[in-house]
PDB file of N, CA and C in Angstrom:
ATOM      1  N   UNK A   1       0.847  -1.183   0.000  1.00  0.00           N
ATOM      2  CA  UNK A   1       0.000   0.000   0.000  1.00  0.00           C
ATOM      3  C   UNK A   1       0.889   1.242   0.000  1.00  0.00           C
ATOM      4  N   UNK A   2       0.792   2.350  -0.665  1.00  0.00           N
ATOM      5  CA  UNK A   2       1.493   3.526  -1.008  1.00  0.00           C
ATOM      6  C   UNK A   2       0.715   4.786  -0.360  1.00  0.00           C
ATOM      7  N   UNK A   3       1.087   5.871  -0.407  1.00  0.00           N
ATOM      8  CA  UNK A   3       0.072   6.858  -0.235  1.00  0.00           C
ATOM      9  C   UNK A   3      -0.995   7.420  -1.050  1.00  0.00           C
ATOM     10  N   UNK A   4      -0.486   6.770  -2.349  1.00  0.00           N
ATOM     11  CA  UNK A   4      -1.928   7.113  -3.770  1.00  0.00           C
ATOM     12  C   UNK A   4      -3.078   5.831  -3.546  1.00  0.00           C
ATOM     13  N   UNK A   5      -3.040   4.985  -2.936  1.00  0.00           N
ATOM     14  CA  UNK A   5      -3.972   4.069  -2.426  1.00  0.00           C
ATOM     15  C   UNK A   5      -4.920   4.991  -2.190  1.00  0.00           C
ATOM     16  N   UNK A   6      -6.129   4.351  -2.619  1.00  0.00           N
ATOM     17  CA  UNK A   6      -7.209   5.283  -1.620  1.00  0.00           C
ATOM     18  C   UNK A   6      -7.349   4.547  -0.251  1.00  0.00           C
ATOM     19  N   UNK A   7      -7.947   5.131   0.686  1.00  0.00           N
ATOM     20  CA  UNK A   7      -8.262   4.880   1.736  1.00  0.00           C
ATOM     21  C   UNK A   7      -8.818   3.988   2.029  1.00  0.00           C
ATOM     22  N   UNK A   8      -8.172   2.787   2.960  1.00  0.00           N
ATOM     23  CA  UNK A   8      -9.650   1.605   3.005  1.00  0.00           C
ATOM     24  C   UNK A   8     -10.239   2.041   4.688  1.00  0.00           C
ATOM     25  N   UNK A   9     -10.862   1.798   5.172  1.00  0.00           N
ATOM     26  CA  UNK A   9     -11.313   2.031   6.813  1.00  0.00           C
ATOM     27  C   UNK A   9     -11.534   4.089   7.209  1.00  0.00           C
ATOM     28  N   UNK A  10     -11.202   4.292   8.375  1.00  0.00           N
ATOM     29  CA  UNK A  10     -11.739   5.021   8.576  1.00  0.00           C
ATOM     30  C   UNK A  10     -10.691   6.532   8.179  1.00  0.00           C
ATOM     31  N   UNK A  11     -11.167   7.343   8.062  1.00  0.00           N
ATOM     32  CA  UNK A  11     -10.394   8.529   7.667  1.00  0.00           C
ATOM     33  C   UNK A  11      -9.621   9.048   8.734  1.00  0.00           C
ATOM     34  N   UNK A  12      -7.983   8.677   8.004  1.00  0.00           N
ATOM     35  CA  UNK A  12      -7.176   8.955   9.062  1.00  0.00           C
ATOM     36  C   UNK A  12      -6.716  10.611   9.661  1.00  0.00           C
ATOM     37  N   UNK A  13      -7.391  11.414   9.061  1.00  0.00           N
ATOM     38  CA  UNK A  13      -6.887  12.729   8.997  1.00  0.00           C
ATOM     39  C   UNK A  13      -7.955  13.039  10.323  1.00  0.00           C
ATOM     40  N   UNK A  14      -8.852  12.301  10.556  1.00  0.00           N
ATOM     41  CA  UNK A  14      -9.641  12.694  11.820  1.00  0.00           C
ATOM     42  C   UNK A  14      -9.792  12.270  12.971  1.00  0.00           C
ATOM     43  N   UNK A  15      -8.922  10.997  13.151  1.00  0.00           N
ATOM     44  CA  UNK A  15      -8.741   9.850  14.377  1.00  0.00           C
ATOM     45  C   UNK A  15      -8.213  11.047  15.210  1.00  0.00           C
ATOM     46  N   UNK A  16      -8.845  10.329  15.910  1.00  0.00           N
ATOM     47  CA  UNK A  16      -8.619  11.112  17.831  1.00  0.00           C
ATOM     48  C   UNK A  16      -8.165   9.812  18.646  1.00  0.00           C
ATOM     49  N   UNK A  17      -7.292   9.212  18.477  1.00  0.00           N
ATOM     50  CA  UNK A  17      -6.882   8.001  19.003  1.00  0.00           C
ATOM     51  C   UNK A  17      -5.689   8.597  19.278  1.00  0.00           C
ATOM     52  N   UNK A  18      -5.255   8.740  20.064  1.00  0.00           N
ATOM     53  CA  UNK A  18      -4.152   8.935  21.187  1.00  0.00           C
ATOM     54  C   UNK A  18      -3.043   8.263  20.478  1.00  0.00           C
ATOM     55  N   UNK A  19      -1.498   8.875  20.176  1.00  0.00           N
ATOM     56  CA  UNK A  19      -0.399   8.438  20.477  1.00  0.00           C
ATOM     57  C   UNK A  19       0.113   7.834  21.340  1.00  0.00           C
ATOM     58  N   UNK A  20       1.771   7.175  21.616  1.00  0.00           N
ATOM     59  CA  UNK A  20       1.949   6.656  22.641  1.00  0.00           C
ATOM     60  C   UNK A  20       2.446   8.163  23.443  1.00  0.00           C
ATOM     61  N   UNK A  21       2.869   9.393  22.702  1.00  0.00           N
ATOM     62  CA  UNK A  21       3.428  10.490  23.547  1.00  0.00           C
ATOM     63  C   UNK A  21       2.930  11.677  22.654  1.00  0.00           C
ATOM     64  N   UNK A  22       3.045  12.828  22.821  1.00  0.00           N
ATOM     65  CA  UNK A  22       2.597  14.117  22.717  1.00  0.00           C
ATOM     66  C   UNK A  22       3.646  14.961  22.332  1.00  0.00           C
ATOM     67  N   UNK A  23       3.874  14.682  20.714  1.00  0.00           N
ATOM     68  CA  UNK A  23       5.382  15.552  20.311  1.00  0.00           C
ATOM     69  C   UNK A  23       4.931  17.077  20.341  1.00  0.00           C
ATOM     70  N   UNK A  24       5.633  17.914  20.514  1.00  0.00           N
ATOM     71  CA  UNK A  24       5.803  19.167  20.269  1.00  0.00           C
ATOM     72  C   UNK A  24       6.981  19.767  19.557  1.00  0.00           C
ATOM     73  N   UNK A  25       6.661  19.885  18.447  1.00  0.00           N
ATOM     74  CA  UNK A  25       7.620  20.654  17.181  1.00  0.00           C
ATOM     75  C   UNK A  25       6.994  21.902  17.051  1.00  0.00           C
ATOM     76  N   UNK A  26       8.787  22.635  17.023  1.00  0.00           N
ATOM     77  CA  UNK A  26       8.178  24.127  16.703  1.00  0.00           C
ATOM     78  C   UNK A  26       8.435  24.090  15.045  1.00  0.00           C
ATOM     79  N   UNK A  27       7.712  25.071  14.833  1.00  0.00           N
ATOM     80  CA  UNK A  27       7.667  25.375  13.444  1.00  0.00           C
ATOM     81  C   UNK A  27       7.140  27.091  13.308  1.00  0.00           C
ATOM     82  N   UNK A  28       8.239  27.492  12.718  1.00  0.00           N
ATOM     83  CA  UNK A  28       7.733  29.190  12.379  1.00  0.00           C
ATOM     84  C   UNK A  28       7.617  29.399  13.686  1.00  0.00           C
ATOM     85  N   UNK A  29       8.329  29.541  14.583  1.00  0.00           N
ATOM     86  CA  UNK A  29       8.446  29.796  15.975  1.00  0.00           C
ATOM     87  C   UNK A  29       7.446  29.690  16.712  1.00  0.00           C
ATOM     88  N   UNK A  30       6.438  29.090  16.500  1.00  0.00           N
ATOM     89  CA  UNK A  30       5.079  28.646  17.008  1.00  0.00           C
ATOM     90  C   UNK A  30       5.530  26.802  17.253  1.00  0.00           C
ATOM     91  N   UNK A  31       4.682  26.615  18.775  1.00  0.00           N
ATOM     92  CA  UNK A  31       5.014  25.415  18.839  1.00  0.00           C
ATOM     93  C   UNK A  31       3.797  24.555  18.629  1.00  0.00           C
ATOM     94  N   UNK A  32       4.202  23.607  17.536  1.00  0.00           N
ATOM     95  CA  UNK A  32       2.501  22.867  17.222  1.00  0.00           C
ATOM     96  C   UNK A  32       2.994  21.277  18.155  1.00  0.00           C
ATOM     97  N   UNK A  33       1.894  20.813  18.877  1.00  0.00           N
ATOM     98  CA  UNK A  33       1.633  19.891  19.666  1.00  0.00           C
ATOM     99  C   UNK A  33       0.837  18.979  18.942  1.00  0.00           C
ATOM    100  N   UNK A  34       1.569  17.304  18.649  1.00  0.00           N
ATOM    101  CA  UNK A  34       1.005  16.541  17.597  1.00  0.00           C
ATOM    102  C   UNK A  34       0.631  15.126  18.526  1.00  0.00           C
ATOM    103  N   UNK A  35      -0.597  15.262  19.081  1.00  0.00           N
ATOM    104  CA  UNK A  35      -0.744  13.969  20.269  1.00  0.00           C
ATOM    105  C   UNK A  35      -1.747  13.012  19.696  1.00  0.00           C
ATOM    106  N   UNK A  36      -2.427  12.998  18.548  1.00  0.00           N
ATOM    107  CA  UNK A  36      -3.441  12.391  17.915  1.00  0.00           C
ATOM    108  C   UNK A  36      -3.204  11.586  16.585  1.00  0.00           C
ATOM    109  N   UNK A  37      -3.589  10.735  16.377  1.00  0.00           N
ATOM    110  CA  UNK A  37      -3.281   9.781  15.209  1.00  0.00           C
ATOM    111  C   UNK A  37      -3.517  11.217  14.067  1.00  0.00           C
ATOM    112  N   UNK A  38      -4.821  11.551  14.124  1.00  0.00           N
ATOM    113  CA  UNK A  38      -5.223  12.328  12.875  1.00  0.00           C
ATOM    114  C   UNK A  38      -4.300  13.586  12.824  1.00  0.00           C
ATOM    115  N   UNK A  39      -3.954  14.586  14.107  1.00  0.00           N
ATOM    116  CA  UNK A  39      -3.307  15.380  13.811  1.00  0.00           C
ATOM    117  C   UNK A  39      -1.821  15.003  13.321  1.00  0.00           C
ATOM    118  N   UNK A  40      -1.267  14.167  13.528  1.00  0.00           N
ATOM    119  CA  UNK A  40       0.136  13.636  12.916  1.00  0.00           C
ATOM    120  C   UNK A  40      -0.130  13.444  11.845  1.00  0.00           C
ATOM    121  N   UNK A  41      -1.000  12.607  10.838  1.00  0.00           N
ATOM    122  CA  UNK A  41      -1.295  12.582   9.721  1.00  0.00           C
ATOM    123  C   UNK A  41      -1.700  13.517   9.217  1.00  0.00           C
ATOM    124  N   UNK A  42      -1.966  14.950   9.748  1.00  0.00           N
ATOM    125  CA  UNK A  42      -2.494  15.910   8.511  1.00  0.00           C
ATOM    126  C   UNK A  42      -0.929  16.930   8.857  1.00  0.00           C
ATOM    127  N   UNK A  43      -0.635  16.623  10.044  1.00  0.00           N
ATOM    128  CA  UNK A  43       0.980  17.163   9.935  1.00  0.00           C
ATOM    129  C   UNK A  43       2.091  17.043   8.919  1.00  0.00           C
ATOM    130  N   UNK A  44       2.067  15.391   8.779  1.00  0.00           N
ATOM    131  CA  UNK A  44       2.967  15.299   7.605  1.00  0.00           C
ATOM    132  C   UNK A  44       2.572  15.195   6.400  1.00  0.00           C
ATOM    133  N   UNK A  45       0.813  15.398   6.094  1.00  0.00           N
ATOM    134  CA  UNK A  45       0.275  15.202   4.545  1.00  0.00           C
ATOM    135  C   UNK A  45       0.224  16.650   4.120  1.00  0.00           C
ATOM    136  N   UNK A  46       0.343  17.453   5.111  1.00  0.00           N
ATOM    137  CA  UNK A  46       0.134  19.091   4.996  1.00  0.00           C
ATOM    138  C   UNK A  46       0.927  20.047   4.330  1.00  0.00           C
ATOM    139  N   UNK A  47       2.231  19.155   4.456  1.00  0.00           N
ATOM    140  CA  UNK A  47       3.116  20.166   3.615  1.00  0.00           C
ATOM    141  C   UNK A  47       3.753  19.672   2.622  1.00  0.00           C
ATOM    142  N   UNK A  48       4.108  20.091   2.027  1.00  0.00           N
ATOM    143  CA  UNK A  48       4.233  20.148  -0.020  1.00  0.00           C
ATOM    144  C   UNK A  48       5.948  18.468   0.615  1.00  0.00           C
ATOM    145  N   UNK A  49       5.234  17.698  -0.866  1.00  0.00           N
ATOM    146  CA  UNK A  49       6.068  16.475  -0.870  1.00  0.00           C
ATOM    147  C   UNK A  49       7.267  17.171  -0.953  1.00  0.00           C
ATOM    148  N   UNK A  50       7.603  18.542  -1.829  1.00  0.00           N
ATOM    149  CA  UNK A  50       9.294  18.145  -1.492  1.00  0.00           C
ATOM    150  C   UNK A  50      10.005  18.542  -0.319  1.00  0.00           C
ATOM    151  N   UNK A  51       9.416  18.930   0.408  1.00  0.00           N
ATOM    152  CA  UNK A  51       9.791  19.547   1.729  1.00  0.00           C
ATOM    153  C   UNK A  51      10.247  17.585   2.979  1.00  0.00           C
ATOM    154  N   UNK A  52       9.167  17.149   2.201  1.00  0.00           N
ATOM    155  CA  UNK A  52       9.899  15.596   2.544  1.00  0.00           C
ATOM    156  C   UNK A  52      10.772  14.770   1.790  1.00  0.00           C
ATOM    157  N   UNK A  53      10.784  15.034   0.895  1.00  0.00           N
ATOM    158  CA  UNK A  53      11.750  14.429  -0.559  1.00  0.00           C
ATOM    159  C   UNK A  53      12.600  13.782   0.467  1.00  0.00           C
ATOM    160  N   UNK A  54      13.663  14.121   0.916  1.00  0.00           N
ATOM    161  CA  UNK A  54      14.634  13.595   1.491  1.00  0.00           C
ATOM    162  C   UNK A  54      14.657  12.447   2.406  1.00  0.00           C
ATOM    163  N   UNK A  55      12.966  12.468   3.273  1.00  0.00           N
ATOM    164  CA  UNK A  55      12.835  10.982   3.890  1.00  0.00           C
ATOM    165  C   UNK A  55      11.588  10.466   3.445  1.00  0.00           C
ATOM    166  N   UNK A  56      11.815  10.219   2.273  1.00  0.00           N
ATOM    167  CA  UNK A  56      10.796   9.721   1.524  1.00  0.00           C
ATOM    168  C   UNK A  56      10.387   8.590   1.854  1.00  0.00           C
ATOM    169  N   UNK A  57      11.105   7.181   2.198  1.00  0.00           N
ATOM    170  CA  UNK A  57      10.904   6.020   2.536  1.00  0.00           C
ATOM    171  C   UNK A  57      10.448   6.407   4.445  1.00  0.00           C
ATOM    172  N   UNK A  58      11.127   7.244   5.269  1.00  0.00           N
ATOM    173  CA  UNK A  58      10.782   7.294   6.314  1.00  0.00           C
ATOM    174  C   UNK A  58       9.270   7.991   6.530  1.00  0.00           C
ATOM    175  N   UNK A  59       9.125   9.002   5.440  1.00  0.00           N
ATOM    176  CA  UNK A  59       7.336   9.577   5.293  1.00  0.00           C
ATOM    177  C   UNK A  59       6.326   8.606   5.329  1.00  0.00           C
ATOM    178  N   UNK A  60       6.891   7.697   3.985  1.00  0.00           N
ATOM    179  CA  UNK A  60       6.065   6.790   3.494  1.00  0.00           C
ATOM    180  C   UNK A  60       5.486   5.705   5.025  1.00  0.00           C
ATOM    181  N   UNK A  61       6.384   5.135   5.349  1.00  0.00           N
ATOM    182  CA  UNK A  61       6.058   4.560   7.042  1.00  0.00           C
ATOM    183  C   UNK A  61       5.319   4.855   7.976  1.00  0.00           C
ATOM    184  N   UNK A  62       5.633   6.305   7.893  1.00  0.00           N
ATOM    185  CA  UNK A  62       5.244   6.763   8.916  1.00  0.00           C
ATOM    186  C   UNK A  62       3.986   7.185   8.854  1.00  0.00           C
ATOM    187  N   UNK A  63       3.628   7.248   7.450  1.00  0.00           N
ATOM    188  CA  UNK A  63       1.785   7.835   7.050  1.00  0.00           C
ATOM    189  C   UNK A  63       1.251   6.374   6.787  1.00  0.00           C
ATOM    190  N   UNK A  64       1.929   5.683   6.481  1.00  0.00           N
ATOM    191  CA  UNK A  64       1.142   4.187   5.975  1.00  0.00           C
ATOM    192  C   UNK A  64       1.260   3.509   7.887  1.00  0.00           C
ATOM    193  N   UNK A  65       2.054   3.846   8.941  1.00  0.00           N
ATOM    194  CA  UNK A  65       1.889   3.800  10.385  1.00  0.00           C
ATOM    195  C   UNK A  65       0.384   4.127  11.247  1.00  0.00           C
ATOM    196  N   UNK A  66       0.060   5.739  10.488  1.00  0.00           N
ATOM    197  CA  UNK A  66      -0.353   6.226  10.965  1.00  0.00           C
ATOM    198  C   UNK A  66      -2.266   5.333  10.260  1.00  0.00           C
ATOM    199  N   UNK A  67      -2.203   5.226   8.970  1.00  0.00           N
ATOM    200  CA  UNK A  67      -3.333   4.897   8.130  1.00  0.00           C
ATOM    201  C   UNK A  67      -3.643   3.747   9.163  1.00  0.00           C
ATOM    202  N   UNK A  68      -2.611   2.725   9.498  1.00  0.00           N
ATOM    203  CA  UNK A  68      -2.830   1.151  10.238  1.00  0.00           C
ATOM    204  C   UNK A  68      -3.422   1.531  11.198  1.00  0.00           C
ATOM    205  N   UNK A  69      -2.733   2.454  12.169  1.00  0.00           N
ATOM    206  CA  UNK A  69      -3.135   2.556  13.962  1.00  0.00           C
ATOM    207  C   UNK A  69      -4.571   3.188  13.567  1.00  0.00           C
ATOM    208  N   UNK A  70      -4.814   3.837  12.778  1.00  0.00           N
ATOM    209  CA  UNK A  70      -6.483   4.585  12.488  1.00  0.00           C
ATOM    210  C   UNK A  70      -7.226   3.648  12.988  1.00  0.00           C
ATOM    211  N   UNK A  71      -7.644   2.751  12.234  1.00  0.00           N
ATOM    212  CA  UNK A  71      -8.214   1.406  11.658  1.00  0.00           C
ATOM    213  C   UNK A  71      -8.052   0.123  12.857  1.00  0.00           C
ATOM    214  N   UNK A  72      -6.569   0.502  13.854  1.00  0.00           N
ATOM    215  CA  UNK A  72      -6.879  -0.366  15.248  1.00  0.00           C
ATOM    216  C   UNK A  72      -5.463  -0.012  15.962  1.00  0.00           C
ATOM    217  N   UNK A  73      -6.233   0.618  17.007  1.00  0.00           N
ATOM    218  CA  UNK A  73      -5.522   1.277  17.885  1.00  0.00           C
ATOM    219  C   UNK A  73      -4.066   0.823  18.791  1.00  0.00           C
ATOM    220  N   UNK A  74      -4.286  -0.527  18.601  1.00  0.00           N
ATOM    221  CA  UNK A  74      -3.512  -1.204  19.125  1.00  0.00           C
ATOM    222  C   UNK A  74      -1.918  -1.212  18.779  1.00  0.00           C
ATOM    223  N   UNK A  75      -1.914  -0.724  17.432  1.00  0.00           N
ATOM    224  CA  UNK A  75      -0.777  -0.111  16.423  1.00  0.00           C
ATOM    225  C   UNK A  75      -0.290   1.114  16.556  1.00  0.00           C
ATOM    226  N   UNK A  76      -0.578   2.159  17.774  1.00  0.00           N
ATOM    227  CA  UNK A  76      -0.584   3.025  18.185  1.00  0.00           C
ATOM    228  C   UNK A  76       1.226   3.023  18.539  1.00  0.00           C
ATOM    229  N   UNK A  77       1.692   2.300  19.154  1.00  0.00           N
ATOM    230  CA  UNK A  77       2.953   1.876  19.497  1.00  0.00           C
ATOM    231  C   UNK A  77       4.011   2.102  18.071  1.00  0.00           C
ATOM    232  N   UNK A  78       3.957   1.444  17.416  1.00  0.00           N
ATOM    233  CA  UNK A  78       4.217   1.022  16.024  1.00  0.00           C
ATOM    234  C   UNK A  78       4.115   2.509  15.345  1.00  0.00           C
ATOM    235  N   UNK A  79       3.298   3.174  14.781  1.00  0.00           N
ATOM    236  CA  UNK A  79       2.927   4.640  14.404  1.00  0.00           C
ATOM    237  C   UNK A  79       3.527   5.944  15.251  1.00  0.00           C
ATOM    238  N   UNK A  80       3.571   5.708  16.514  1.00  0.00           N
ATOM    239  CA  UNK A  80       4.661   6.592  17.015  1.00  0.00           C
ATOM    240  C   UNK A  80       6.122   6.817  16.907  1.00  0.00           C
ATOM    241  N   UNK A  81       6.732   5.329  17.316  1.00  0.00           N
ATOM    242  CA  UNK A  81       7.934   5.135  16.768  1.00  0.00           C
ATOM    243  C   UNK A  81       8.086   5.593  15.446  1.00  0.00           C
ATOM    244  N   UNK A  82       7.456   5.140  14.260  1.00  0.00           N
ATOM    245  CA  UNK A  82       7.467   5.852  13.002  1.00  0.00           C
ATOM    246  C   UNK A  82       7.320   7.153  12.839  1.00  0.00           C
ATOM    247  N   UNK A  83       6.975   7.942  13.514  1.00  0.00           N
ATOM    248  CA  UNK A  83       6.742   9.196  13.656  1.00  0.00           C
ATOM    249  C   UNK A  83       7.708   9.931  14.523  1.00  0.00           C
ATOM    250  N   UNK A  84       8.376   8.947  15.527  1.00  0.00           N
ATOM    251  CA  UNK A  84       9.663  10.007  16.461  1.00  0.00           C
ATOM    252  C   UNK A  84      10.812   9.628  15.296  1.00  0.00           C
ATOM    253  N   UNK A  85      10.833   8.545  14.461  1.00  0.00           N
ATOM    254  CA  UNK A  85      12.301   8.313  13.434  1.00  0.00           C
ATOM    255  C   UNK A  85      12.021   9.237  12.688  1.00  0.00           C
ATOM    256  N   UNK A  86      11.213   9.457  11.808  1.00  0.00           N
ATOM    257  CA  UNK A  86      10.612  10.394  11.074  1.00  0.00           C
ATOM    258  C   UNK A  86      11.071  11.889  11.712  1.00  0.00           C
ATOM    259  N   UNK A  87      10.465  12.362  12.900  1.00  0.00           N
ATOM    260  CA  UNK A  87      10.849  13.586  13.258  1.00  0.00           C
ATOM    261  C   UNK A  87      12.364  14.046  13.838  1.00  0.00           C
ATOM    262  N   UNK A  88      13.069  12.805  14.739  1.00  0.00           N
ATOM    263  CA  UNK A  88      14.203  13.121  14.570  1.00  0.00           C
ATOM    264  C   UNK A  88      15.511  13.184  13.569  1.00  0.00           C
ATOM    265  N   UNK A  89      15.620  12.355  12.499  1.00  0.00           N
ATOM    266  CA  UNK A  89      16.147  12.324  10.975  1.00  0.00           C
ATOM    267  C   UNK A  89      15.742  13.355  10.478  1.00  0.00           C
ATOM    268  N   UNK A  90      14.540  14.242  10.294  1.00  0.00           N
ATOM    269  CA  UNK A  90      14.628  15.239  10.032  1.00  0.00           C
ATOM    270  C   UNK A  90      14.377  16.700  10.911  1.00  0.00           C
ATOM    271  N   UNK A  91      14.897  16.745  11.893  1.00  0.00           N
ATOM    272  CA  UNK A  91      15.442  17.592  12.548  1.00  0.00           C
ATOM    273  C   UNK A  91      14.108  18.500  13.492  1.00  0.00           C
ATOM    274  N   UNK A  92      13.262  17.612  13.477  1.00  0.00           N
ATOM    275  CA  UNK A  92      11.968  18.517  14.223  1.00  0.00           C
ATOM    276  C   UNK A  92      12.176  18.492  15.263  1.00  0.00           C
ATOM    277  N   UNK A  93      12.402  17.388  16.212  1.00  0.00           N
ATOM    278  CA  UNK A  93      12.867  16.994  17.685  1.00  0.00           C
ATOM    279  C   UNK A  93      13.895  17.267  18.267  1.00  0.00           C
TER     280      UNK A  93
END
């Protein structure tokens, strides 16, 4: 499954299913707080692909992480980790 897949289960851009932790990345000197399946997924679908170009295989994980834990929470574990490799490799954390 890729990110041009359409969506199978529930729409991940709106899950309110809890992370395992509550990142806070600043950005534009504002600090955005990313503690929700859905807000992490519209975090990293939000900004223009080439701004990720560089961890392209680590994006890809980490949104196809985030699509799984939507759909069952239990993957919540799994989708974070993908999301702290993701944010520390590229320098958010």
């Amino acid at each position: 499954m890729s990110l041009i897949d359409p969506p199978v289960g529930p729409d991940v851009s709106v899950s309110e299913t809890p992370l395992r932790t509550t990142f806070r990345i600043k950005l534009n000197g504002e600090t955005v707080p990313i503690g929700t399946i859905g807000q992490a997924f519209r975090f990293i679908t939000k900004l223009n692909a080439i701004e990720w170009m560089e961890f392209r295989a680590l994006h890809e994980d980490a949104a196809l992480a985030l699509q799984r834990a939507a759909g069952n929470a239990m993957l919540t574990v799994q989708a974070t980790d993908a999301l702290r490799t993701l944010f520390v490799r590229a320098k958010l954390l």
